[in-house]
PDB file of N, CA and C in Angstrom:
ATOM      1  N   UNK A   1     162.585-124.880-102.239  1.00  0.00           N
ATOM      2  CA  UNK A   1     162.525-126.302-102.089  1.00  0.00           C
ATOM      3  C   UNK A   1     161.491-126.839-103.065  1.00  0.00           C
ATOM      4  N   UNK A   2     161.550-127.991-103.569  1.00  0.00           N
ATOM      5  CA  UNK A   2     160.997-128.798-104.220  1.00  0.00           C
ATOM      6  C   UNK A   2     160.794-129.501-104.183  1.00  0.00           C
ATOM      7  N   UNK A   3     159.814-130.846-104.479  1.00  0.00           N
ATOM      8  CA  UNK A   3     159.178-132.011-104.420  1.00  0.00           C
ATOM      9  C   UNK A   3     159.592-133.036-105.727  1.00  0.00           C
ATOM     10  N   UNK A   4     160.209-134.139-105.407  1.00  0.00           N
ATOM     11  CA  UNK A   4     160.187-134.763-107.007  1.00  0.00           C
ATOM     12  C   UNK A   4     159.974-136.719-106.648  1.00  0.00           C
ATOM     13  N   UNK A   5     159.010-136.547-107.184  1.00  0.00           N
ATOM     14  CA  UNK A   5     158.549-138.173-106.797  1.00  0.00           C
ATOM     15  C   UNK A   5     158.381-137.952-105.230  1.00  0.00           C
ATOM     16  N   UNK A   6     158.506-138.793-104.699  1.00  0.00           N
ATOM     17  CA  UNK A   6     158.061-138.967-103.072  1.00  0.00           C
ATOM     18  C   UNK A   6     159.573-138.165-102.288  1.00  0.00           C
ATOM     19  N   UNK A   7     160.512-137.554-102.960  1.00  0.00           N
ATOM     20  CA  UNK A   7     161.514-136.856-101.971  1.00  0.00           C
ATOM     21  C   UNK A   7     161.349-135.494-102.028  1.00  0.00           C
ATOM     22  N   UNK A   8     161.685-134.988-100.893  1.00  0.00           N
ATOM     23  CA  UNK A   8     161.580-133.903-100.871  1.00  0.00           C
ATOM     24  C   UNK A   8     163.612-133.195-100.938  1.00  0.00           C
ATOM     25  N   UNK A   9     163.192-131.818-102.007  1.00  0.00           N
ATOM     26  CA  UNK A   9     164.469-131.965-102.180  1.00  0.00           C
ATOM     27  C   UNK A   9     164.597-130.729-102.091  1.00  0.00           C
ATOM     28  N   UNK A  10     166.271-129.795-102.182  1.00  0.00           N
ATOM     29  CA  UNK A  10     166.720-128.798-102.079  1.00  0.00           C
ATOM     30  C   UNK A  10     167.805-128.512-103.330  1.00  0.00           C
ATOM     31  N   UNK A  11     167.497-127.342-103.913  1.00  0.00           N
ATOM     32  CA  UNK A  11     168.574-126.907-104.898  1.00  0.00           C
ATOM     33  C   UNK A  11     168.986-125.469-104.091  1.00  0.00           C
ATOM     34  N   UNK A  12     170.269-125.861-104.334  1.00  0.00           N
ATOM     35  CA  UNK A  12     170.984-124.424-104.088  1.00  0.00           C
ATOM     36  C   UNK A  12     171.884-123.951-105.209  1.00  0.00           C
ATOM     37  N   UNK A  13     171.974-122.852-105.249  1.00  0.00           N
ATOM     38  CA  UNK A  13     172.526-122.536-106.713  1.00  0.00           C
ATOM     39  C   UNK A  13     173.200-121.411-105.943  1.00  0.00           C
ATOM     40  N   UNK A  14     175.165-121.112-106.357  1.00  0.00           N
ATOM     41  CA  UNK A  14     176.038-120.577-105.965  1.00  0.00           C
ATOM     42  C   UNK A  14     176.978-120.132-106.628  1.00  0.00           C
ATOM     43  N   UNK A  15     177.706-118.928-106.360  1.00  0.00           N
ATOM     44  CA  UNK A  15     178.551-118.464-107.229  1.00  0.00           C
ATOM     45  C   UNK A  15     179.922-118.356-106.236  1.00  0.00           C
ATOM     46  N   UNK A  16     180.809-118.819-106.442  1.00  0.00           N
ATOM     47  CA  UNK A  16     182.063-119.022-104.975  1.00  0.00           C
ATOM     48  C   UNK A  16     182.902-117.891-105.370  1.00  0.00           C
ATOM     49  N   UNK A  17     183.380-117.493-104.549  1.00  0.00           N
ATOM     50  CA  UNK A  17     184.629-116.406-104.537  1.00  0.00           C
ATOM     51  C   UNK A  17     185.969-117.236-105.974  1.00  0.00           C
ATOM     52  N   UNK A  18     186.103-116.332-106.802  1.00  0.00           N
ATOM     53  CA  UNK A  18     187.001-116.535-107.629  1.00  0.00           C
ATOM     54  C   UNK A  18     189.432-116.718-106.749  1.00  0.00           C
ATOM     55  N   UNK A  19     189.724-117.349-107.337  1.00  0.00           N
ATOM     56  CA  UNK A  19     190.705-117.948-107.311  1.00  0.00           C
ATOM     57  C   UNK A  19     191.472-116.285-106.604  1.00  0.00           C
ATOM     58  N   UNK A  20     191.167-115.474-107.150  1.00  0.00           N
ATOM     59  CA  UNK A  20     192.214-113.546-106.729  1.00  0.00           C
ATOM     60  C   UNK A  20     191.704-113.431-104.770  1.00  0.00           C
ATOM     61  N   UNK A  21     190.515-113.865-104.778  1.00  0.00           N
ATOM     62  CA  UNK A  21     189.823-113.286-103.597  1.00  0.00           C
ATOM     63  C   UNK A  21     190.752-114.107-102.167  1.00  0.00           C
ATOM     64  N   UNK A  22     190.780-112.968-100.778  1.00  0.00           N
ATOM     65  CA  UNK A  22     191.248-113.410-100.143  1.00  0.00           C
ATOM     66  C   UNK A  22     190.783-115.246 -99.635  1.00  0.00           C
ATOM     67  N   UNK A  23     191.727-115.496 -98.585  1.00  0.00           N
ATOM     68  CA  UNK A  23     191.259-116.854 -98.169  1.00  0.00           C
ATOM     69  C   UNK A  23     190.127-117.339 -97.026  1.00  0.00           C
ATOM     70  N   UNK A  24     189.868-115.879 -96.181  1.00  0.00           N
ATOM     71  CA  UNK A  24     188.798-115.025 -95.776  1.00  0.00           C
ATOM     72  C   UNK A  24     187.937-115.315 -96.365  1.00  0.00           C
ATOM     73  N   UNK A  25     187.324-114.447 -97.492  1.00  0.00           N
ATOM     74  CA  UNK A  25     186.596-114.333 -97.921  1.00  0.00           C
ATOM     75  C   UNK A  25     185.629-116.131 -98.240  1.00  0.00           C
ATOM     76  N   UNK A  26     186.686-116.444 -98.752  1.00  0.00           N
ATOM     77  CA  UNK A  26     186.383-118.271 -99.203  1.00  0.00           C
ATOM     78  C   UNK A  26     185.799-118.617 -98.244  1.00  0.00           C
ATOM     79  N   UNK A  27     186.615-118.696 -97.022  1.00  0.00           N
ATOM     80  CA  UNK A  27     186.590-119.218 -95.636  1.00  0.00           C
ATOM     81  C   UNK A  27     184.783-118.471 -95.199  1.00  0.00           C
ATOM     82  N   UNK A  28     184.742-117.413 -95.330  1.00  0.00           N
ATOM     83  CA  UNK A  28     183.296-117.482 -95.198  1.00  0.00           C
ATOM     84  C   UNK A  28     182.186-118.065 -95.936  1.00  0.00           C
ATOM     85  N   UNK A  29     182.507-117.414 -97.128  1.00  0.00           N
ATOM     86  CA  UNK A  29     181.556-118.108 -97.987  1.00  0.00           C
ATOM     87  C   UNK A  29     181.557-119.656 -98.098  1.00  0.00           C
ATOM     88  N   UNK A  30     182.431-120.473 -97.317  1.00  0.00           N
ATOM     89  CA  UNK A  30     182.099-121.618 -97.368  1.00  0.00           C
ATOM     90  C   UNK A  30     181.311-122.363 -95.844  1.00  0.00           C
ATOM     91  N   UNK A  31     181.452-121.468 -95.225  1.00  0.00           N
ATOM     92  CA  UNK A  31     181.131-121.373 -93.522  1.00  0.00           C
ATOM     93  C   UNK A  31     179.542-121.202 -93.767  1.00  0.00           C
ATOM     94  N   UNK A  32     178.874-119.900 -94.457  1.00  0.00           N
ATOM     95  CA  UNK A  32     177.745-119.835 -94.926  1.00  0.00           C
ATOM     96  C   UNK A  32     176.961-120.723 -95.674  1.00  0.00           C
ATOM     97  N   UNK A  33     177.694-121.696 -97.022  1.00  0.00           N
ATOM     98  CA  UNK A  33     177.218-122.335 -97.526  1.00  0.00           C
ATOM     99  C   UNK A  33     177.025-123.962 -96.384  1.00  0.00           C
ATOM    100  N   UNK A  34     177.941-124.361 -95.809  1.00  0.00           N
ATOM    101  CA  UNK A  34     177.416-125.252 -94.923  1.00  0.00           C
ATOM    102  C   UNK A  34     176.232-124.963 -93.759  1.00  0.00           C
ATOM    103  N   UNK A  35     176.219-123.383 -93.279  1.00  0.00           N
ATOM    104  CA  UNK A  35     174.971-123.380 -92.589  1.00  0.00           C
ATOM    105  C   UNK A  35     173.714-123.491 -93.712  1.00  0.00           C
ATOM    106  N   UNK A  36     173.806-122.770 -94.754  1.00  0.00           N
ATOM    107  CA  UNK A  36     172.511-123.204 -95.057  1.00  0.00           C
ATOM    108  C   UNK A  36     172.249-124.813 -95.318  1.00  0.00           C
ATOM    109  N   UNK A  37     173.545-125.512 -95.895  1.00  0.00           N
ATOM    110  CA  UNK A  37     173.104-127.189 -95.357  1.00  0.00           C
ATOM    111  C   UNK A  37     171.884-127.486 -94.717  1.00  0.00           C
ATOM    112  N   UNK A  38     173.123-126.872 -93.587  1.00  0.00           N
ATOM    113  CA  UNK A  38     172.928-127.778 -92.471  1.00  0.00           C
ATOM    114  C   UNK A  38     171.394-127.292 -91.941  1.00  0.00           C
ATOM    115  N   UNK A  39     170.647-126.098 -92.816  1.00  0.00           N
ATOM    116  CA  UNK A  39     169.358-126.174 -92.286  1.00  0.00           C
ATOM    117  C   UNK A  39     168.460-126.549 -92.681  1.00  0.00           C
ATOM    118  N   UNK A  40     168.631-127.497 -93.886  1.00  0.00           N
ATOM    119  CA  UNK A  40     167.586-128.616 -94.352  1.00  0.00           C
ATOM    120  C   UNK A  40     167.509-129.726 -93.451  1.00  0.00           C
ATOM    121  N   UNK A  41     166.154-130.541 -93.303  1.00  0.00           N
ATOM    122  CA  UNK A  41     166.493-131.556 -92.754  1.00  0.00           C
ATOM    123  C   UNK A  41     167.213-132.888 -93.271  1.00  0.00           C
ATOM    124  N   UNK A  42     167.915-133.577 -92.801  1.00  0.00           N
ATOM    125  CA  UNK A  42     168.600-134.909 -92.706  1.00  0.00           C
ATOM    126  C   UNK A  42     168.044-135.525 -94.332  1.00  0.00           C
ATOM    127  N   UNK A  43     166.730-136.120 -94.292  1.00  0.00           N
ATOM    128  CA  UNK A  43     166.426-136.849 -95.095  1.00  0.00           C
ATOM    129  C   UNK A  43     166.088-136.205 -96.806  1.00  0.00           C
ATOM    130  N   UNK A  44     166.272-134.804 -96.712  1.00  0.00           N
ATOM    131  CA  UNK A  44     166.225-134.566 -97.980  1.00  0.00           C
ATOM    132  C   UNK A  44     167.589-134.575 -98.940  1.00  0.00           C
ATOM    133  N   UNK A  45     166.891-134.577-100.381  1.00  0.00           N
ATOM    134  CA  UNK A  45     168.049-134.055-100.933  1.00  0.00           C
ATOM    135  C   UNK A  45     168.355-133.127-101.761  1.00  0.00           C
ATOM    136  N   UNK A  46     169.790-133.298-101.258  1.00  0.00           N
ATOM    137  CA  UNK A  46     170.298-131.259-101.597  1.00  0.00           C
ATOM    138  C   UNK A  46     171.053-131.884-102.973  1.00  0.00           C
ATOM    139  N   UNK A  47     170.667-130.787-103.229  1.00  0.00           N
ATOM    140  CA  UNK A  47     171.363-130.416-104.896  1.00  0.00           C
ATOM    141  C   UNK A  47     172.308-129.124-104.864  1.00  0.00           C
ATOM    142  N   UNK A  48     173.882-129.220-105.047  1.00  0.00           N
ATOM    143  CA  UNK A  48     174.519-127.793-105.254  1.00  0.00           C
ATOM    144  C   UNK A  48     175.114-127.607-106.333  1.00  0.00           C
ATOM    145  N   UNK A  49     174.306-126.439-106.957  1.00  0.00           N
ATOM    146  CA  UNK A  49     174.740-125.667-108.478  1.00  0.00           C
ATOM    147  C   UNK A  49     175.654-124.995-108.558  1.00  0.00           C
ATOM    148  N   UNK A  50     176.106-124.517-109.462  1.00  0.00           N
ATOM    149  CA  UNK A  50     176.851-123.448-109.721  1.00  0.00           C
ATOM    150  C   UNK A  50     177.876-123.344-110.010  1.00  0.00           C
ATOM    151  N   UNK A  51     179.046-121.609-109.764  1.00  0.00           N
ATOM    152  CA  UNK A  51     179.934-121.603-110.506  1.00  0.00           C
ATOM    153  C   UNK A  51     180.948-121.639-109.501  1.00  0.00           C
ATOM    154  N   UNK A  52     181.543-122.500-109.124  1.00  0.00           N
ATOM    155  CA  UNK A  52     183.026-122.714-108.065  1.00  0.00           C
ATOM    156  C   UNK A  52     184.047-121.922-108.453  1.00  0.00           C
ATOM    157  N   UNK A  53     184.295-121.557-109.243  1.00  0.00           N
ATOM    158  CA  UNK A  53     185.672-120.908-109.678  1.00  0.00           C
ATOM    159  C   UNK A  53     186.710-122.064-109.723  1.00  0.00           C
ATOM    160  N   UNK A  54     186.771-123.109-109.968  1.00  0.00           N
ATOM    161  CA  UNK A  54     187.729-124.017-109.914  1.00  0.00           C
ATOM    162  C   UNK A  54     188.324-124.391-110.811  1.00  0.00           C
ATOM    163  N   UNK A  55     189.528-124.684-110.728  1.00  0.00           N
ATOM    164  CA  UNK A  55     190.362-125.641-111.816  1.00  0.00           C
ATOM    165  C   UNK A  55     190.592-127.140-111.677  1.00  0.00           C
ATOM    166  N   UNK A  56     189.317-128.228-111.750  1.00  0.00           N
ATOM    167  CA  UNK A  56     189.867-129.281-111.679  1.00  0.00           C
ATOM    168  C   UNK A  56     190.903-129.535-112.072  1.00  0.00           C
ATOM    169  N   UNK A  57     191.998-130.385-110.963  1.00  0.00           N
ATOM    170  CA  UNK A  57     193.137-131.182-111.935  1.00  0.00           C
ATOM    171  C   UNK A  57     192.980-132.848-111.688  1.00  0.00           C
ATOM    172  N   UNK A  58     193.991-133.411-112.516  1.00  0.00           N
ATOM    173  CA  UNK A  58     193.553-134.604-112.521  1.00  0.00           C
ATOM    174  C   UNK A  58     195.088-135.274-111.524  1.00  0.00           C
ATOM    175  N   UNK A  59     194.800-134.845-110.104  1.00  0.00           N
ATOM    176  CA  UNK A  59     195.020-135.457-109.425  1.00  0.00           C
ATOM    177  C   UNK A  59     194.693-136.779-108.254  1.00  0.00           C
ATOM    178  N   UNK A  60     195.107-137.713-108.355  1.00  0.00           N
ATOM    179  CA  UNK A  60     194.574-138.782-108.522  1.00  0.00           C
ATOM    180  C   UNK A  60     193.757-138.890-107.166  1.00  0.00           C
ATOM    181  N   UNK A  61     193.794-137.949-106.171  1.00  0.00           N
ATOM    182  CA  UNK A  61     193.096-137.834-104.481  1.00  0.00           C
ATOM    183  C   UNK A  61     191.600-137.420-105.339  1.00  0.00           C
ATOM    184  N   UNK A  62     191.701-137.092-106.170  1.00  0.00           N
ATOM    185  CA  UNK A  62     190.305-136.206-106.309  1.00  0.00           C
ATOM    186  C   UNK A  62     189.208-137.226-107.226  1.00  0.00           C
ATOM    187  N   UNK A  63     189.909-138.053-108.003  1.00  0.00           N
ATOM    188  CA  UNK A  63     189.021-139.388-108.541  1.00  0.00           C
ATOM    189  C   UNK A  63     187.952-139.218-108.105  1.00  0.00           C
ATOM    190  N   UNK A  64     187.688-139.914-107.181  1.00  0.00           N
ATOM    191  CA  UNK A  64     186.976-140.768-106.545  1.00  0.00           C
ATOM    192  C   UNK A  64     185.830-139.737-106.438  1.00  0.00           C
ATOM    193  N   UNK A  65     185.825-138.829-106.039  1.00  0.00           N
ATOM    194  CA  UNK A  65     184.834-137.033-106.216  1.00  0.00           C
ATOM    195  C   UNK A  65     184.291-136.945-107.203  1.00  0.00           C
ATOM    196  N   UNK A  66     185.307-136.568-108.131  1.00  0.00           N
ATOM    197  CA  UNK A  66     185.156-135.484-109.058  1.00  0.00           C
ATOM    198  C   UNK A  66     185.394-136.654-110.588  1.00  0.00           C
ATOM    199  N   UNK A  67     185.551-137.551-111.072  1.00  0.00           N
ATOM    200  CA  UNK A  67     185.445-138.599-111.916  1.00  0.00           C
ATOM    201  C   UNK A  67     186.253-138.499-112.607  1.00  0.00           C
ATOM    202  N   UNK A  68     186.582-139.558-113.981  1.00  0.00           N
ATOM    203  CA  UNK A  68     187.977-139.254-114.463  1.00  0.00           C
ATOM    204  C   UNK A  68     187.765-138.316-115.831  1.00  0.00           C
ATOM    205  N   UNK A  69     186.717-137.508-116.168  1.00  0.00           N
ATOM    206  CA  UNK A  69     187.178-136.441-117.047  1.00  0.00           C
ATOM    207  C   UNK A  69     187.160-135.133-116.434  1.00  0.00           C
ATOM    208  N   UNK A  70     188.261-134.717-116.955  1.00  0.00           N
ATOM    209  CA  UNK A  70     188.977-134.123-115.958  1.00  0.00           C
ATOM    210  C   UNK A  70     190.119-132.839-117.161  1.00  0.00           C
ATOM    211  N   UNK A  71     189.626-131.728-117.216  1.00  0.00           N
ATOM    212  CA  UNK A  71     189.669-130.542-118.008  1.00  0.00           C
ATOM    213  C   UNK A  71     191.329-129.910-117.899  1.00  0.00           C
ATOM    214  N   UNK A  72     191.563-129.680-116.976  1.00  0.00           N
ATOM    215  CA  UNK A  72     192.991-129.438-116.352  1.00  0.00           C
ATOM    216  C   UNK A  72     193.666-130.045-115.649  1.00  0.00           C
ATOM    217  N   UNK A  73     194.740-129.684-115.867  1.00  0.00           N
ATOM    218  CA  UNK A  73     196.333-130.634-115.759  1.00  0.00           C
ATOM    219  C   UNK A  73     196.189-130.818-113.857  1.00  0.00           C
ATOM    220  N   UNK A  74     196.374-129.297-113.427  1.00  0.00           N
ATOM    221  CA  UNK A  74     196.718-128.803-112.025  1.00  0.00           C
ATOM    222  C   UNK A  74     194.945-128.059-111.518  1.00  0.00           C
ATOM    223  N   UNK A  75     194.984-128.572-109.968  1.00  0.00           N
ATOM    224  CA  UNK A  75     194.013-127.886-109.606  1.00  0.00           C
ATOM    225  C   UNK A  75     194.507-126.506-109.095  1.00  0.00           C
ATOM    226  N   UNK A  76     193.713-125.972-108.867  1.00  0.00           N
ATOM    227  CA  UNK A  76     194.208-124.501-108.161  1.00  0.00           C
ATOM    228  C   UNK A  76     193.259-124.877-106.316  1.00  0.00           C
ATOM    229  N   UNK A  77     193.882-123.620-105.816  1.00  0.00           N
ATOM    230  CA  UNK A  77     193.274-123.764-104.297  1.00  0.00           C
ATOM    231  C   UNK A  77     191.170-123.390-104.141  1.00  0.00           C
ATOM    232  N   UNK A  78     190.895-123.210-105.137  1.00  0.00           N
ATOM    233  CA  UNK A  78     188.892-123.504-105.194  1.00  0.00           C
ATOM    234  C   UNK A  78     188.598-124.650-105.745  1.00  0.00           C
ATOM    235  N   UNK A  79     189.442-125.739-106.147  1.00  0.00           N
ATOM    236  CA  UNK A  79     189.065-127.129-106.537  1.00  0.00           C
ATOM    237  C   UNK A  79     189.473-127.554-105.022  1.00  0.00           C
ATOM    238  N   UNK A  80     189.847-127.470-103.870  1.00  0.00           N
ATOM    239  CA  UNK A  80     189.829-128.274-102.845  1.00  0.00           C
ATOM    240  C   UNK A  80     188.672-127.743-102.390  1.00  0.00           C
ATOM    241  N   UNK A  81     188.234-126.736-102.359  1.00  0.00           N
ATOM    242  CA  UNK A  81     187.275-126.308-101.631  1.00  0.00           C
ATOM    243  C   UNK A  81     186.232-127.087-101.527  1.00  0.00           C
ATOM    244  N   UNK A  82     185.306-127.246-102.737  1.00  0.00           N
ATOM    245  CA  UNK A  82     184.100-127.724-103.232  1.00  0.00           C
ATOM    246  C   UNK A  82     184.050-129.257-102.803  1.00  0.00           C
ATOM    247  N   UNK A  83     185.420-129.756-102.892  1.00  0.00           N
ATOM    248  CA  UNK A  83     185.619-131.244-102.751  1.00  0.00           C
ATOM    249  C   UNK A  83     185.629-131.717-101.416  1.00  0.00           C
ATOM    250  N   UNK A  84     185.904-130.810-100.660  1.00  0.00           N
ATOM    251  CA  UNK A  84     186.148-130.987 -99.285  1.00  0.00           C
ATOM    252  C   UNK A  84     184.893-130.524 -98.631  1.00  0.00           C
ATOM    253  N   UNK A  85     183.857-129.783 -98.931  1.00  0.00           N
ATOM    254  CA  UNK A  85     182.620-129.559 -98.600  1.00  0.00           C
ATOM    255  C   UNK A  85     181.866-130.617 -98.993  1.00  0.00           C
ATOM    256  N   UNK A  86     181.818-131.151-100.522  1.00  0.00           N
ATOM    257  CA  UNK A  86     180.953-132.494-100.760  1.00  0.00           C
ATOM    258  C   UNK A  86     180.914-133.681-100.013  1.00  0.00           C
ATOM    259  N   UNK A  87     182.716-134.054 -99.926  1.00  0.00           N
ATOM    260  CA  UNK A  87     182.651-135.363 -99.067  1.00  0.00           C
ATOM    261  C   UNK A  87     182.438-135.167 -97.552  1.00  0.00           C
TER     262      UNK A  87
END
């Protein structure tokens, strides 16, 4: 944890199960990454790094998330992941 100006904040830095790995596996590692969330308190802020394994696509549900530049055509099933944990 870290301090920056008057907030107190959290970086987490992550490497997600790649696109081959069961849905298990995801399914935990995303179960884990919300407990550690969820064990900061309320008023800080969290920062999450890292490498998702994802294929943004530029489907138009995901805008509003993920912004309009946008690398690939089609997402694959680890671009819902990340998106659905953020919001």
């Amino acid at each position: 944890m870290l301090t920056i100006g008057f907030h107190n904040s959290a970086v987490v830095n992550v490497h997600a199960p790649n696109e081959e790995k069961s849905d298990e596996s995801k399914d935990i590692f995303y179960e884990e990454l919300e407990q550690v969330f969820d064990h900061f308190p309320k008023y800080h802020m969290k920062m999450l790094l890292g490498d998702f394994n994802a294929n943004m696509g530029r489907e138009n549900i995901f805008k509003p998330t993920i912004g309009q530049k946008i690398l690939h055509q089609d997402s694959n099933d680890n671009e819902v992941r990340p998106v659905n944990f953020t919001t």
